[in-house]
C-alpha atoms as a PDB file:
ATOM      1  CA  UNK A   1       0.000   0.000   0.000  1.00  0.00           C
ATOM      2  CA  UNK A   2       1.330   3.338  -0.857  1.00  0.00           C
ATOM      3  CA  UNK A   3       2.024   6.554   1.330  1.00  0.00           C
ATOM      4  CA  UNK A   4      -0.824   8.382  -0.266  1.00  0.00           C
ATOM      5  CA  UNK A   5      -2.891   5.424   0.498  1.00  0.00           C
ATOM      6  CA  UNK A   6      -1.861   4.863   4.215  1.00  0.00           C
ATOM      7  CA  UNK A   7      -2.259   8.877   4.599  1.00  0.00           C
ATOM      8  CA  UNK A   8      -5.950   9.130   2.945  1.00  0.00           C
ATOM      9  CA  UNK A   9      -6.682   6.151   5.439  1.00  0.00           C
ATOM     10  CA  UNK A  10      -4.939   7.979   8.622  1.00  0.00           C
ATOM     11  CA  UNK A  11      -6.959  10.979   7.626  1.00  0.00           C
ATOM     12  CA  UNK A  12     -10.121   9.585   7.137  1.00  0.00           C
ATOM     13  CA  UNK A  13      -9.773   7.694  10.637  1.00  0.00           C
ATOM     14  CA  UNK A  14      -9.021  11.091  12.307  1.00  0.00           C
ATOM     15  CA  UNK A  15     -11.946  12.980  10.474  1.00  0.00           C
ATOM     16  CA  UNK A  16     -14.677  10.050  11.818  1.00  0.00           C
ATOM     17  CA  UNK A  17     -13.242  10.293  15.516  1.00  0.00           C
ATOM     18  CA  UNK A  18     -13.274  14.270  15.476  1.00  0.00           C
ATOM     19  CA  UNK A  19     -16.693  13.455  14.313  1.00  0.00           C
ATOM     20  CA  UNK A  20     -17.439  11.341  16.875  1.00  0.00           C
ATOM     21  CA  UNK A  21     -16.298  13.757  19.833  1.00  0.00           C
ATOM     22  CA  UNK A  22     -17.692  16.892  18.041  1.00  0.00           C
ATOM     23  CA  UNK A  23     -21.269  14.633  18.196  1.00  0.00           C
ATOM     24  CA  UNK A  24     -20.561  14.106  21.934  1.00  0.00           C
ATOM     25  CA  UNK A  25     -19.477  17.516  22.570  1.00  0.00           C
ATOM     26  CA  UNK A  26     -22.685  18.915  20.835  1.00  0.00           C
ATOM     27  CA  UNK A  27     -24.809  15.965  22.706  1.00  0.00           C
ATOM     28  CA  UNK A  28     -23.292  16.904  26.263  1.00  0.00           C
ATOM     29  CA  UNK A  29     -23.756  21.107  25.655  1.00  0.00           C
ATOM     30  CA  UNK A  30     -27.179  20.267  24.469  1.00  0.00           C
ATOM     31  CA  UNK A  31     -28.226  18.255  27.683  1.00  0.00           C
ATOM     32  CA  UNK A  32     -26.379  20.951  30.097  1.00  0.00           C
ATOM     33  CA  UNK A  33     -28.493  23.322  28.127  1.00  0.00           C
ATOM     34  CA  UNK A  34     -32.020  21.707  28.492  1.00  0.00           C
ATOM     35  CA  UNK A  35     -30.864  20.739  31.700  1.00  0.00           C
ATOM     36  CA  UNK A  36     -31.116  24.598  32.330  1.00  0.00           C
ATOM     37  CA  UNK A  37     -33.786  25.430  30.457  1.00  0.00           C
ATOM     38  CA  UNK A  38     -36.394  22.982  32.678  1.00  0.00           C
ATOM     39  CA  UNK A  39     -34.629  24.519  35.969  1.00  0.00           C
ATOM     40  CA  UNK A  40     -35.124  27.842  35.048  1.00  0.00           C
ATOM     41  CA  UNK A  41     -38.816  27.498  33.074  1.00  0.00           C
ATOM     42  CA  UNK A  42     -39.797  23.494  34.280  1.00  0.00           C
ATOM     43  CA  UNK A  43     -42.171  23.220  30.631  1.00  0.00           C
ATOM     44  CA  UNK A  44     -43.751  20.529  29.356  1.00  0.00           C
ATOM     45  CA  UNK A  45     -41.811  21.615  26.326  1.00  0.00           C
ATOM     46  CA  UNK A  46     -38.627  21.808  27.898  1.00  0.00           C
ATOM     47  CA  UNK A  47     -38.838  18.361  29.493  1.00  0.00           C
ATOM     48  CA  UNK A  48     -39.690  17.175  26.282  1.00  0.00           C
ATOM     49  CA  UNK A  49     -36.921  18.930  24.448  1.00  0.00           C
ATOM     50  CA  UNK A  50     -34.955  17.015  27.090  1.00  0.00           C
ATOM     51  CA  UNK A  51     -36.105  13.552  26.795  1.00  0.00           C
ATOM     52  CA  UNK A  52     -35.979  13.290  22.829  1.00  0.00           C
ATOM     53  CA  UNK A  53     -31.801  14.474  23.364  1.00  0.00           C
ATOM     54  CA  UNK A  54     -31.854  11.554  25.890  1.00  0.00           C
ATOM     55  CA  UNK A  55     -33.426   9.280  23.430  1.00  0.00           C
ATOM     56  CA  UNK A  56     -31.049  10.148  20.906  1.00  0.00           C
ATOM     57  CA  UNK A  57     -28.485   9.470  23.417  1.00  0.00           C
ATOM     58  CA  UNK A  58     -29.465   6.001  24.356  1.00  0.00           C
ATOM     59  CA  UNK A  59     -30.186   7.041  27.811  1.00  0.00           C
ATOM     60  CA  UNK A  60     -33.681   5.480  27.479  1.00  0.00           C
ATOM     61  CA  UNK A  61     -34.162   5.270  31.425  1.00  0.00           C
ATOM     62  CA  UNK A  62     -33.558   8.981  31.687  1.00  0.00           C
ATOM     63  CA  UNK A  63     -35.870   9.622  28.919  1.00  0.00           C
ATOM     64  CA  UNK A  64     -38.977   7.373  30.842  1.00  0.00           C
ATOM     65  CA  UNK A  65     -38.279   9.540  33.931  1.00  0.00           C
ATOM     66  CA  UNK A  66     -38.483  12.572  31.629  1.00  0.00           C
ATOM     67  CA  UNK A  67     -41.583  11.258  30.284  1.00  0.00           C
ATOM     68  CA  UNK A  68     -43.336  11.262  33.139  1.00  0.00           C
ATOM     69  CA  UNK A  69     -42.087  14.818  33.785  1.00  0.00           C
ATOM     70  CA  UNK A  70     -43.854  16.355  30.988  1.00  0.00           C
ATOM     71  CA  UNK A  71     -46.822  14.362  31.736  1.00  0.00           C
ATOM     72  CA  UNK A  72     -47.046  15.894  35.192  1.00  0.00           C
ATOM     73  CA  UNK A  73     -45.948  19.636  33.225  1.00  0.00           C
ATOM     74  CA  UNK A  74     -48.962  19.131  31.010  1.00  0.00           C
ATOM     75  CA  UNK A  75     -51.560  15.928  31.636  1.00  0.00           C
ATOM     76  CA  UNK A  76     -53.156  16.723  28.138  1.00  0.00           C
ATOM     77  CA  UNK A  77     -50.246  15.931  26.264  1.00  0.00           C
ATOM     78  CA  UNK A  78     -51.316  11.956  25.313  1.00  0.00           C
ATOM     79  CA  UNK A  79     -48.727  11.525  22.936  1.00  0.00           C
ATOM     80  CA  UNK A  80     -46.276  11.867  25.840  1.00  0.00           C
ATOM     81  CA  UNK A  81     -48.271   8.915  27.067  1.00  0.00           C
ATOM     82  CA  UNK A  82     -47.520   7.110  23.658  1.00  0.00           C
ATOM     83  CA  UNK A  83     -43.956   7.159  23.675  1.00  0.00           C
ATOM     84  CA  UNK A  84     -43.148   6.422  27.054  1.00  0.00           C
ATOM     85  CA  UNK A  85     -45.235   3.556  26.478  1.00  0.00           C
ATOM     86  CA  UNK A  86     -43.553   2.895  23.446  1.00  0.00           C
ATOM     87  CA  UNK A  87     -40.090   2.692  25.828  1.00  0.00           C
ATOM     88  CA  UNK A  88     -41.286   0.398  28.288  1.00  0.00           C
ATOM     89  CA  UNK A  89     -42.896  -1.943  26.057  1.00  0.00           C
ATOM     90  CA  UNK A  90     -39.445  -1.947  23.871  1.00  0.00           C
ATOM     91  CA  UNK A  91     -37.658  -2.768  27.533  1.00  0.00           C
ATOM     92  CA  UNK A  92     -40.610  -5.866  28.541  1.00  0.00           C
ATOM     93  CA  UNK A  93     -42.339  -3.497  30.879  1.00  0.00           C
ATOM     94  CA  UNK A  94     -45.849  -3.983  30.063  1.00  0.00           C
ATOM     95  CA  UNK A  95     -47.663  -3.482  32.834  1.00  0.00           C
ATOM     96  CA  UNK A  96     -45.902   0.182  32.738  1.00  0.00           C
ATOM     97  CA  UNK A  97     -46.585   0.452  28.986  1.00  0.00           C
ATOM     98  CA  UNK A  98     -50.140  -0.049  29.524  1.00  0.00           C
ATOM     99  CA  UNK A  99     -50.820   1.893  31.657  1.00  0.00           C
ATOM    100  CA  UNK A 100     -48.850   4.625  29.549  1.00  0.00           C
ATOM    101  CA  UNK A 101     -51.417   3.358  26.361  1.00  0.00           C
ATOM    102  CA  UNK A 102     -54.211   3.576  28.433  1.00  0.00           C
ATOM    103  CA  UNK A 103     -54.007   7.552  29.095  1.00  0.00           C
ATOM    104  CA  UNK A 104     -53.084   8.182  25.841  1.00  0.00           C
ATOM    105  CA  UNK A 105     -56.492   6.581  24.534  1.00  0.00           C
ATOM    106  CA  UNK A 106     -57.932   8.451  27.195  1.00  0.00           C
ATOM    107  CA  UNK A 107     -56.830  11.795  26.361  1.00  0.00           C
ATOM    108  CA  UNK A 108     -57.225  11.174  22.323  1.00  0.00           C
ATOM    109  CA  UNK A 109     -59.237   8.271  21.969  1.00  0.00           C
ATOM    110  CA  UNK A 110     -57.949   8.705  18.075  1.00  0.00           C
ATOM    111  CA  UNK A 111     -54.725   7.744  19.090  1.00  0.00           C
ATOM    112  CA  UNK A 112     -54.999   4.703  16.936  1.00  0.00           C
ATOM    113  CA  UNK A 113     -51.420   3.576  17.223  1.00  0.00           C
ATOM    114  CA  UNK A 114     -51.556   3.877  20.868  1.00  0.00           C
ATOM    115  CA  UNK A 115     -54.688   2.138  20.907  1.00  0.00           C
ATOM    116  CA  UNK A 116     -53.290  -0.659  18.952  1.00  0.00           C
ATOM    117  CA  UNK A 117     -50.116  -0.866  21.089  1.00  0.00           C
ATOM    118  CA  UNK A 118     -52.556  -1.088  23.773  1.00  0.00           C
ATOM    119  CA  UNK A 119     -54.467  -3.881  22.764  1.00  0.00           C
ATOM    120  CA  UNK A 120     -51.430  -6.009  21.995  1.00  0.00           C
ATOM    121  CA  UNK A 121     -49.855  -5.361  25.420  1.00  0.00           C
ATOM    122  CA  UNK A 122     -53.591  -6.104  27.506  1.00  0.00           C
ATOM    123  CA  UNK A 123     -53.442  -9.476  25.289  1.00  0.00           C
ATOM    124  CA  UNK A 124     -49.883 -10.538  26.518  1.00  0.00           C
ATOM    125  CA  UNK A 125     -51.202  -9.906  29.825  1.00  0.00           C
ATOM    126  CA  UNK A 126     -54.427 -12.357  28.982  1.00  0.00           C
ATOM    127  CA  UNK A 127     -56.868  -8.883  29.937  1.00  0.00           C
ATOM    128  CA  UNK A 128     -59.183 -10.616  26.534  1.00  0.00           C
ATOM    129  CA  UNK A 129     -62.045  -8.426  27.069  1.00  0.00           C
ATOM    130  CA  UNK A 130     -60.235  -4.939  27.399  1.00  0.00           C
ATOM    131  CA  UNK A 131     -58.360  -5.924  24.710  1.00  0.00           C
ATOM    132  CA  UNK A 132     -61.097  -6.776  22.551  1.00  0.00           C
ATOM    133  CA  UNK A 133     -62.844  -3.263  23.512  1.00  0.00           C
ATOM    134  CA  UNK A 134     -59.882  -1.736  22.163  1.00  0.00           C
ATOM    135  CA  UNK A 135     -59.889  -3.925  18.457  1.00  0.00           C
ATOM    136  CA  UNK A 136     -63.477  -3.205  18.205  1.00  0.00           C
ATOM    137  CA  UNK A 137     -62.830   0.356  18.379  1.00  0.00           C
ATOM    138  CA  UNK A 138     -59.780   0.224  16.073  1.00  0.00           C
ATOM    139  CA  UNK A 139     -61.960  -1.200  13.488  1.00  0.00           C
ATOM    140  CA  UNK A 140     -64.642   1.985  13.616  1.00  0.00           C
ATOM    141  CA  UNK A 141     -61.913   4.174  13.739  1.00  0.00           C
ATOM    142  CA  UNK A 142     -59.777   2.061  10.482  1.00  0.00           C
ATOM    143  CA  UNK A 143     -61.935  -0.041   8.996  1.00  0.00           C
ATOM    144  CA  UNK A 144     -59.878  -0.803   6.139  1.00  0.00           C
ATOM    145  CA  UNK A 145     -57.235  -2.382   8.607  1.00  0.00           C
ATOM    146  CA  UNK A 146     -58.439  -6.048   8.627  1.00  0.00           C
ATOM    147  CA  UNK A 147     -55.546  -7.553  10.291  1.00  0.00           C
ATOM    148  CA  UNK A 148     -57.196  -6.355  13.188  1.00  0.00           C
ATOM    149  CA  UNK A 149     -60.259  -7.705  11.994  1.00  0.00           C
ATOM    150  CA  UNK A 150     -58.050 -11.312  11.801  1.00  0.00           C
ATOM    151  CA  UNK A 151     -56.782 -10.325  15.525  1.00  0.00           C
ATOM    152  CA  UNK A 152     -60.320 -10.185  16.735  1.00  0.00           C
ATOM    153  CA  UNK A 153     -61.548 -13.284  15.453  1.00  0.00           C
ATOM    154  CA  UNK A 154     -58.798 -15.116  16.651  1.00  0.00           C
ATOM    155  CA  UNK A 155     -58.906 -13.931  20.488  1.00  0.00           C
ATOM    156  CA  UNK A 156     -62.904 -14.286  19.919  1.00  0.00           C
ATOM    157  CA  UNK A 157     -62.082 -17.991  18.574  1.00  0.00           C
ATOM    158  CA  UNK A 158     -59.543 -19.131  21.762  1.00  0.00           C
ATOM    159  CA  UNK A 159     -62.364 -17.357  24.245  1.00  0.00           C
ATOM    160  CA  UNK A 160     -64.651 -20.332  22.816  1.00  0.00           C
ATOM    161  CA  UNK A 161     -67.433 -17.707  20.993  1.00  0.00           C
ATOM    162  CA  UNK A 162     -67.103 -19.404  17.756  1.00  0.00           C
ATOM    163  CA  UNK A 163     -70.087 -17.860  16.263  1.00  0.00           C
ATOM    164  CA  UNK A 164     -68.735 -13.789  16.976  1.00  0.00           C
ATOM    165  CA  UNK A 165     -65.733 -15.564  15.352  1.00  0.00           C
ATOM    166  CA  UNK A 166     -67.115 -16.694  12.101  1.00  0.00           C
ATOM    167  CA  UNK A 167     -69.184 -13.195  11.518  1.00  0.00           C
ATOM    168  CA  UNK A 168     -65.730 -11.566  11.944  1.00  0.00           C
ATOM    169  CA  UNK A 169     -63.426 -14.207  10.182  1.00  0.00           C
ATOM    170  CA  UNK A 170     -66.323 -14.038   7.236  1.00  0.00           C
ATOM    171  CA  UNK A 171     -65.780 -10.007   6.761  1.00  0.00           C
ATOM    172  CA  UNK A 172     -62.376 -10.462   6.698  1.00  0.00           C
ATOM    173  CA  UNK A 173     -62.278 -13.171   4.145  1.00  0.00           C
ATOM    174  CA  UNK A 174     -64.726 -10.604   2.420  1.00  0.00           C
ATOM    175  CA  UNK A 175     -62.663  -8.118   2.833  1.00  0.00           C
ATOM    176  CA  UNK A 176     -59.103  -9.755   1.272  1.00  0.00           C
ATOM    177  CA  UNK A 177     -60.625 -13.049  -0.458  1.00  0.00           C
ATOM    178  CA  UNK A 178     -56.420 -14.013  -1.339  1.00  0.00           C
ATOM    179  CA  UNK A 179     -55.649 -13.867   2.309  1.00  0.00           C
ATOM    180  CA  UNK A 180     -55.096 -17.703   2.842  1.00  0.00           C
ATOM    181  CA  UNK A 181     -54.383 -17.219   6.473  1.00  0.00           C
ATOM    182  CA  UNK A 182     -57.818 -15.940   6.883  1.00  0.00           C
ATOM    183  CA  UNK A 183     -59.446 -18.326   5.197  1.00  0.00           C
ATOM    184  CA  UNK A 184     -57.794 -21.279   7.349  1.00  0.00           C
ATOM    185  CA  UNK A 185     -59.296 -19.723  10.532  1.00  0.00           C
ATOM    186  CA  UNK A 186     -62.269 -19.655   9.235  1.00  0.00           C
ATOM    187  CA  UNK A 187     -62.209 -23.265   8.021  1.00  0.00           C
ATOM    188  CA  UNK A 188     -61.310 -24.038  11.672  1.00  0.00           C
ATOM    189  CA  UNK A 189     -63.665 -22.553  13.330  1.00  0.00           C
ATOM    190  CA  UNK A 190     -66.681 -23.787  10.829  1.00  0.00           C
ATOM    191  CA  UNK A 191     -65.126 -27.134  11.305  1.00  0.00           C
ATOM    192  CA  UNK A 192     -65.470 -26.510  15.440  1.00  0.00           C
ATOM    193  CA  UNK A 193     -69.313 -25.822  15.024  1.00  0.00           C
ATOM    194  CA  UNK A 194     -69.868 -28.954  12.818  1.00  0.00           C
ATOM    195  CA  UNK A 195     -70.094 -27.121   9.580  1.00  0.00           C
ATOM    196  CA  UNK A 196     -68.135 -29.765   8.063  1.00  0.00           C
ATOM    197  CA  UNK A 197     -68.844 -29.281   4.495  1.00  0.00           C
ATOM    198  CA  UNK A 198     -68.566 -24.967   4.778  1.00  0.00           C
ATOM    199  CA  UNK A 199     -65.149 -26.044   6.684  1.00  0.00           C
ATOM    200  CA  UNK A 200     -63.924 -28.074   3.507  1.00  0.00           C
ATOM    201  CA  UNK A 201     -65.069 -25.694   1.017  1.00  0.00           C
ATOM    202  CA  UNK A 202     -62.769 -22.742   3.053  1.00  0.00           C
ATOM    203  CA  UNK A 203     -59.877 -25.348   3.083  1.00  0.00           C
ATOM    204  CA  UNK A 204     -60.022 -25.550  -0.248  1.00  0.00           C
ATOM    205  CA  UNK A 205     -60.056 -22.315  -1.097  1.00  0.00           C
ATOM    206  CA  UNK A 206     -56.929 -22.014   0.045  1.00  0.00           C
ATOM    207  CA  UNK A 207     -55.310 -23.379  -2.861  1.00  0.00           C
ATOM    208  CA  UNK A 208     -54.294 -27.114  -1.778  1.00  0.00           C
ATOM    209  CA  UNK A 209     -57.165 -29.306  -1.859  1.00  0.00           C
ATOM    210  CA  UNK A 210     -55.189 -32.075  -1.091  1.00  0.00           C
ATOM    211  CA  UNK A 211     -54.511 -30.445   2.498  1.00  0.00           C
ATOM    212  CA  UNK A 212     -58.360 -30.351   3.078  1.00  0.00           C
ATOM    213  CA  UNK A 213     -58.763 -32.899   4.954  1.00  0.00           C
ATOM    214  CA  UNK A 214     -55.478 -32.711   7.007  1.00  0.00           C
ATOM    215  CA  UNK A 215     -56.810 -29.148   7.992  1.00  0.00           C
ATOM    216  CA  UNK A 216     -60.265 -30.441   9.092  1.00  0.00           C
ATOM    217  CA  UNK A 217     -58.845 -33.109  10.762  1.00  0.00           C
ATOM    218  CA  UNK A 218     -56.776 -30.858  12.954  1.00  0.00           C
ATOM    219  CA  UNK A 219     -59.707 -27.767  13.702  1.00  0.00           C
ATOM    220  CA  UNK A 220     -61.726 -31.201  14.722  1.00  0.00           C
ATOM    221  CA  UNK A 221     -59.023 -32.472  16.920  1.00  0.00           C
ATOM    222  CA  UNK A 222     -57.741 -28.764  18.355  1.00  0.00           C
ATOM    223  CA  UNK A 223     -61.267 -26.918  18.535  1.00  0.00           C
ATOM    224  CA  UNK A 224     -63.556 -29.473  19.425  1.00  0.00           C
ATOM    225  CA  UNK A 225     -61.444 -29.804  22.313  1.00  0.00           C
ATOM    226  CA  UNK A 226     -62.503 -26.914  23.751  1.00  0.00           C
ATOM    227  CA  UNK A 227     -65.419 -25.959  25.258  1.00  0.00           C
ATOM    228  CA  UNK A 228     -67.128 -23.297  22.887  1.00  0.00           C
ATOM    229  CA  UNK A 229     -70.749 -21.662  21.904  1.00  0.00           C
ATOM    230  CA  UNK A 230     -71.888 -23.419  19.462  1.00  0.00           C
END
């Protein structure tokens, strides 16, 4: 390798570390200077001027506590709410990220993200009916979103009310006729209220009608199971 070469490379190493502590230099005066800014004027906007730098920075504990600090500034800010939720959940709190969801519905029950967000983190906690509130309400405010519709039927399908299933399952195959995933549950759950021949015809339709009967075999064998309205 040539002395140009091993120079241009030298160089280039030096110009990414200057980089580097310019970026920490910049990150450091910027905290000291928020830092200030919520001591002298504690705003919501301050705090959260704050806890986006510590975001940035990685200091994701810092930015929770931060959170909650422009929550307390201003309680109508929901999409505070969001995002700390959105931290928690990232770091397996759930309990703490739905709680955080759960305001932010409150305070803009538009929030759909947070809504959604919500709903996933009551159904890893096995809360089916809150959760279920929550999909129901995602699906007035999006109704064009039918993986939720898919979501529904499937919690309403494990809870054993297999005909709230099928409606729901039935307007989503409806809705997307190609989604094959859809159109298995459905299968299963006809095949779980003895609807047999409507179970085969939704196997089917899947694509692999040799797989029919392996398909009812297992809804009959997993559903029927289970105790369920028929």
């Amino acid at each position: 390798m040539g002395t140009f070469a091993i120079l241009a490379i030298t160089v280039g190493f030096l110009g990414m570390a200057l980089l580097s502590w310019n970026q920490v230099h910049v990150w450091q005066n910027s905290e000291t200077l928020w830092k200030n800014a919520v001591a002298v004027a504690p705003t919501s906007q301050a705090y959260f001027n704050l806890v986006k730098l510590y975001e940035t920075q990685g200091k994701f504990e810092n930015a929770i506590v931060a959170y909650d600090q422009v929550t307390r500034s201003d309680p109508g800010r929901w999409e505070a709410h969001e995002r700390a939720g959105g931290l928690l959940q990232k770091r397996g709190r759930i309990p703490g990220a739905v709680e955080h969801y759960r305001k932010a519905v409150r305070l803009n029950p538009n929030a759909s993200d947070a809504r959604e967000s919500l709903a996933s983190g009551l159904l890893n906690q096995g809360e089916m009916a809150e959760a279920e509130q929550h999909l129901r309400a995602l699906l007035t405010l999006a109704p064009e979103r039918n993986e939720i519709r898919a979501k529904l039927g499937t919690i309403l399908a494990v809870g054993g009310r297999l005909h709230e299933a099928a409606k729901i399952l039935t307007e989503a195959v409806k809705f997307d006729p190609n989604d094959t995933g859809n159109l298995l549950k459905l299968g299963q759950v006809m095949a779980a209220q003895g609807k047999l021949s409507e179970a085969v015809l939704y196997f089917r339709a899947v694509g692999k009608k040799e797989e029919a009967s392996k398909h009812l075999e297992q809804a009959l064998r997993i559903l029927r199971a289970t105790p369920s309205e028929r």
